[in-house]
C-alpha atoms as a PDB file:
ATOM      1  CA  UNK A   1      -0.952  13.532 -36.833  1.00  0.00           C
ATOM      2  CA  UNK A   2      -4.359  13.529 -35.207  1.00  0.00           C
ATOM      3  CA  UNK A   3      -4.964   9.617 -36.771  1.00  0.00           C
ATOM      4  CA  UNK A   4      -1.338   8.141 -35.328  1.00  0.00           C
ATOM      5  CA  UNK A   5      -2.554   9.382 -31.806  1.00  0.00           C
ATOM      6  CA  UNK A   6      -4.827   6.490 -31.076  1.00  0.00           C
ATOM      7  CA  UNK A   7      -1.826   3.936 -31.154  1.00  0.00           C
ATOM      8  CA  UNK A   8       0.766   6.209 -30.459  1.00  0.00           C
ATOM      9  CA  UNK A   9       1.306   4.994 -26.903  1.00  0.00           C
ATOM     10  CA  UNK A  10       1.740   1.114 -28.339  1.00  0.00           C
ATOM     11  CA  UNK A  11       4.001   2.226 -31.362  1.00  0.00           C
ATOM     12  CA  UNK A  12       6.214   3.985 -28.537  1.00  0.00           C
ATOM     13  CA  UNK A  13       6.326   1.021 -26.159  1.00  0.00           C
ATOM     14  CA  UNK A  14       7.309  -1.261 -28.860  1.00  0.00           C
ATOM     15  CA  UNK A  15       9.862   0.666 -30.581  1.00  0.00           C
ATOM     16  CA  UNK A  16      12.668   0.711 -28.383  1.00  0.00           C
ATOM     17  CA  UNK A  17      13.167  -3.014 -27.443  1.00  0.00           C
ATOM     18  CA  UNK A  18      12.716  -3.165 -31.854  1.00  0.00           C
ATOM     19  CA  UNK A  19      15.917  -0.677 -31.811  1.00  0.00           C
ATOM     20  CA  UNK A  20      18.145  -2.661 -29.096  1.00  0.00           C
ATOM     21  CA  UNK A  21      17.100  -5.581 -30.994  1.00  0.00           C
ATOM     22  CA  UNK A  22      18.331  -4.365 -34.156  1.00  0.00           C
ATOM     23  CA  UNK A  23      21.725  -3.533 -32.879  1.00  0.00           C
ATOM     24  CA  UNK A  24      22.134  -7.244 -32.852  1.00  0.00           C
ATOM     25  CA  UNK A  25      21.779  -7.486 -36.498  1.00  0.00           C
ATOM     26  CA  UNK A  26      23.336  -4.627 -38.465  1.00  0.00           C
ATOM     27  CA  UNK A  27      21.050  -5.066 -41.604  1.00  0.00           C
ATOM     28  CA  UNK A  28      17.535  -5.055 -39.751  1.00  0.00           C
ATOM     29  CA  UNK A  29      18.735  -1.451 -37.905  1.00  0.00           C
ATOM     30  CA  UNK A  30      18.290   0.739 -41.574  1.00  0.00           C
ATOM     31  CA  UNK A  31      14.556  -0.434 -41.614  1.00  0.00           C
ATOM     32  CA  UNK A  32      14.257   0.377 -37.571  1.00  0.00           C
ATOM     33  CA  UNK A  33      15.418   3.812 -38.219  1.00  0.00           C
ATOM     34  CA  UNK A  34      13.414   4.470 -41.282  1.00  0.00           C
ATOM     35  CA  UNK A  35      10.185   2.888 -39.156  1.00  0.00           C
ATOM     36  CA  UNK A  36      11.146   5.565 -36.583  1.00  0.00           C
ATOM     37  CA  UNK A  37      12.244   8.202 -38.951  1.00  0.00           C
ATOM     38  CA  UNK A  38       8.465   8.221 -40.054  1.00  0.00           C
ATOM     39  CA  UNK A  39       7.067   7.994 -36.543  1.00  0.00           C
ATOM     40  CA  UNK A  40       8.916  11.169 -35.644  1.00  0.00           C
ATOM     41  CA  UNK A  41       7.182  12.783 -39.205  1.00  0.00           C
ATOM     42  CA  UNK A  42       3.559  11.352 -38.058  1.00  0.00           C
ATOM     43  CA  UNK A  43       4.104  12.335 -34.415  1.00  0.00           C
ATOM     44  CA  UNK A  44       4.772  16.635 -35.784  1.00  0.00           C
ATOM     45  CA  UNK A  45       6.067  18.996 -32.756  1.00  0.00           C
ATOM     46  CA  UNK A  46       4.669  16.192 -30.358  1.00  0.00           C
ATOM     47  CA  UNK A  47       8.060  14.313 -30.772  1.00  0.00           C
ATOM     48  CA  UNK A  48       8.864  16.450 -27.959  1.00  0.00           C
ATOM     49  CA  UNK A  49       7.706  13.333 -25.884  1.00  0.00           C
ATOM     50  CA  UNK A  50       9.968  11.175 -27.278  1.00  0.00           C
ATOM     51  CA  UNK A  51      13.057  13.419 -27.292  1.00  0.00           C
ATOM     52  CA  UNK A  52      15.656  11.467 -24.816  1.00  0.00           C
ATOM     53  CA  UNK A  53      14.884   8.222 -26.872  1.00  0.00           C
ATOM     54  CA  UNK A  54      15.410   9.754 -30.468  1.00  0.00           C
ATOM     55  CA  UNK A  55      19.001  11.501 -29.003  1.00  0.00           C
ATOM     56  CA  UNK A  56      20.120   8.034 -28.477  1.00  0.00           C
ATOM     57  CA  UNK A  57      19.201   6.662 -30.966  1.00  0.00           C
ATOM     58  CA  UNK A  58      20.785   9.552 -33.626  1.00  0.00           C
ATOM     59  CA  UNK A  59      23.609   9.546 -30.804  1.00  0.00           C
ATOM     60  CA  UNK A  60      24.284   5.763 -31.669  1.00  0.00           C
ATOM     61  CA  UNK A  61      23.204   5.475 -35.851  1.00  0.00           C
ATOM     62  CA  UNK A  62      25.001   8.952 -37.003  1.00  0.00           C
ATOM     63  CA  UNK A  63      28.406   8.350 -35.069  1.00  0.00           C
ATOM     64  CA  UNK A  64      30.851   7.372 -37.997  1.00  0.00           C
ATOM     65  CA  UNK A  65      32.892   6.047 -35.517  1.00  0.00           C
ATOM     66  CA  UNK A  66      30.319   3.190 -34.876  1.00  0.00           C
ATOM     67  CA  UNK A  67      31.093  -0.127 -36.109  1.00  0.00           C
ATOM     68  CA  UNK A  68      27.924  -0.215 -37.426  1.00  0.00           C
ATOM     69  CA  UNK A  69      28.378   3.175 -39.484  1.00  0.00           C
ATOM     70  CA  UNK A  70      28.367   1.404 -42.737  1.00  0.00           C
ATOM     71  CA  UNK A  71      24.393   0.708 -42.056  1.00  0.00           C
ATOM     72  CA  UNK A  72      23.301   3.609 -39.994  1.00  0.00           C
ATOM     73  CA  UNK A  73      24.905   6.972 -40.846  1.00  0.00           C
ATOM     74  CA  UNK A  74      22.814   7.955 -43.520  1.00  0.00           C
ATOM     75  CA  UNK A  75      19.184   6.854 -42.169  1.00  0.00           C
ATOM     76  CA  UNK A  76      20.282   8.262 -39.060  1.00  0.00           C
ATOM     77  CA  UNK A  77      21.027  11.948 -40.556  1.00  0.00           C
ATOM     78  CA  UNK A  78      17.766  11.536 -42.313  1.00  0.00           C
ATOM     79  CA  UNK A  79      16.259  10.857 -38.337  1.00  0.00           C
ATOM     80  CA  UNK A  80      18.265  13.663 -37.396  1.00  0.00           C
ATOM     81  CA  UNK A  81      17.104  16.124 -39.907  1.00  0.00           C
ATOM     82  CA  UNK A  82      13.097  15.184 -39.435  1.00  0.00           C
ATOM     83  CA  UNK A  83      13.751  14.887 -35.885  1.00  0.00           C
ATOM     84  CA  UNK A  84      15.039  18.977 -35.926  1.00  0.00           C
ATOM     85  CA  UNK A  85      12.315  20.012 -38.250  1.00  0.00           C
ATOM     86  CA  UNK A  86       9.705  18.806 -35.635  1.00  0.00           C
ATOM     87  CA  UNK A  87      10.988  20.069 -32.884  1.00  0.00           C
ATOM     88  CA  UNK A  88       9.644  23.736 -32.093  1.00  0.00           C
ATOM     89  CA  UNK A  89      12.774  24.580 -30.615  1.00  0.00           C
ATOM     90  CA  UNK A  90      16.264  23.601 -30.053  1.00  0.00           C
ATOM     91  CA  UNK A  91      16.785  21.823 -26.652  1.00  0.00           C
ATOM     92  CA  UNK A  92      19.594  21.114 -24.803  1.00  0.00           C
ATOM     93  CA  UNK A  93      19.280  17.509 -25.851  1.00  0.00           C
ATOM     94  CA  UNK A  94      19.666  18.487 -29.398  1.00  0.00           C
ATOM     95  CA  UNK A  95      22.421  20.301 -29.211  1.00  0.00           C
ATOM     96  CA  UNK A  96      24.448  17.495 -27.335  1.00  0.00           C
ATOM     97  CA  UNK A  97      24.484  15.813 -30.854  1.00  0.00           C
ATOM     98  CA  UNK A  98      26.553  18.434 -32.917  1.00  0.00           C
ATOM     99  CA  UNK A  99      29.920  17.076 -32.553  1.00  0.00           C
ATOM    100  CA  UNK A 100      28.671  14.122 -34.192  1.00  0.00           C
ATOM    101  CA  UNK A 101      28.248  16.451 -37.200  1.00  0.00           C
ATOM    102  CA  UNK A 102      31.722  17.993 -36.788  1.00  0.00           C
ATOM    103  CA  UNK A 103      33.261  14.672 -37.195  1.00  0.00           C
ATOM    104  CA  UNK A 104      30.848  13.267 -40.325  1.00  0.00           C
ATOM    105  CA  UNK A 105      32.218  16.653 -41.871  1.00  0.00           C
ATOM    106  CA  UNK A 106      35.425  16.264 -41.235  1.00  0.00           C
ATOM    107  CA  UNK A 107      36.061  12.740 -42.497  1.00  0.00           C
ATOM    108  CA  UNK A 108      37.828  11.662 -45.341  1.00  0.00           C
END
């Protein structure tokens, strides 16, 4: 954690205009969500400063009623599940996501 700090600020500027560009092109957004599935595992508990922007982005890749679906669901349960680990608590925020999880149980 302590060697990611130093560019942390640059990694998080760049990161979302990487995501809405992705959305344009449904095969680049499974790398985009791996690249921030491993900033949320190099940034620990300190994700906390991130929080609104990883909600919407596990808000938009683990809906399975997405049109994109097909290439986000599973990288963005994997976001989702480091993205819980690191947090040292549950938050509001968090727990806005859990009928998302309702409806990947419930499907067919």
């Amino acid at each position: 954690q302590g060697r990611i700090q130093p560019v942390v600020q640059g990694i998080l500027q760049a990161v979302p205009a990487l995501w809405e560009e992705a959305k344009k092109e449904e095969l680049m957004m499974g790398a985009v969500l791996v690249t921030i599935q491993r900033l949320v595992q190099a940034l620990g508990t300190s994700v906390t400063a991130i929080e609104p922007f990883i909600v919407n982005v596990i808000g938009n890749a683990a809906d399975v009623d997405s049109e994109n679906e097909l290439y986000t669901l599973e990288d963005g349960l994997d976001l989702w599940l480091h993205f819980a680990r690191n947090l040292p608590h549950a938050s509001p925020q968090l727990l806005t996501l859990f009928p998302l999880l309702n409806k990947t149980l419930a499907r067919d």
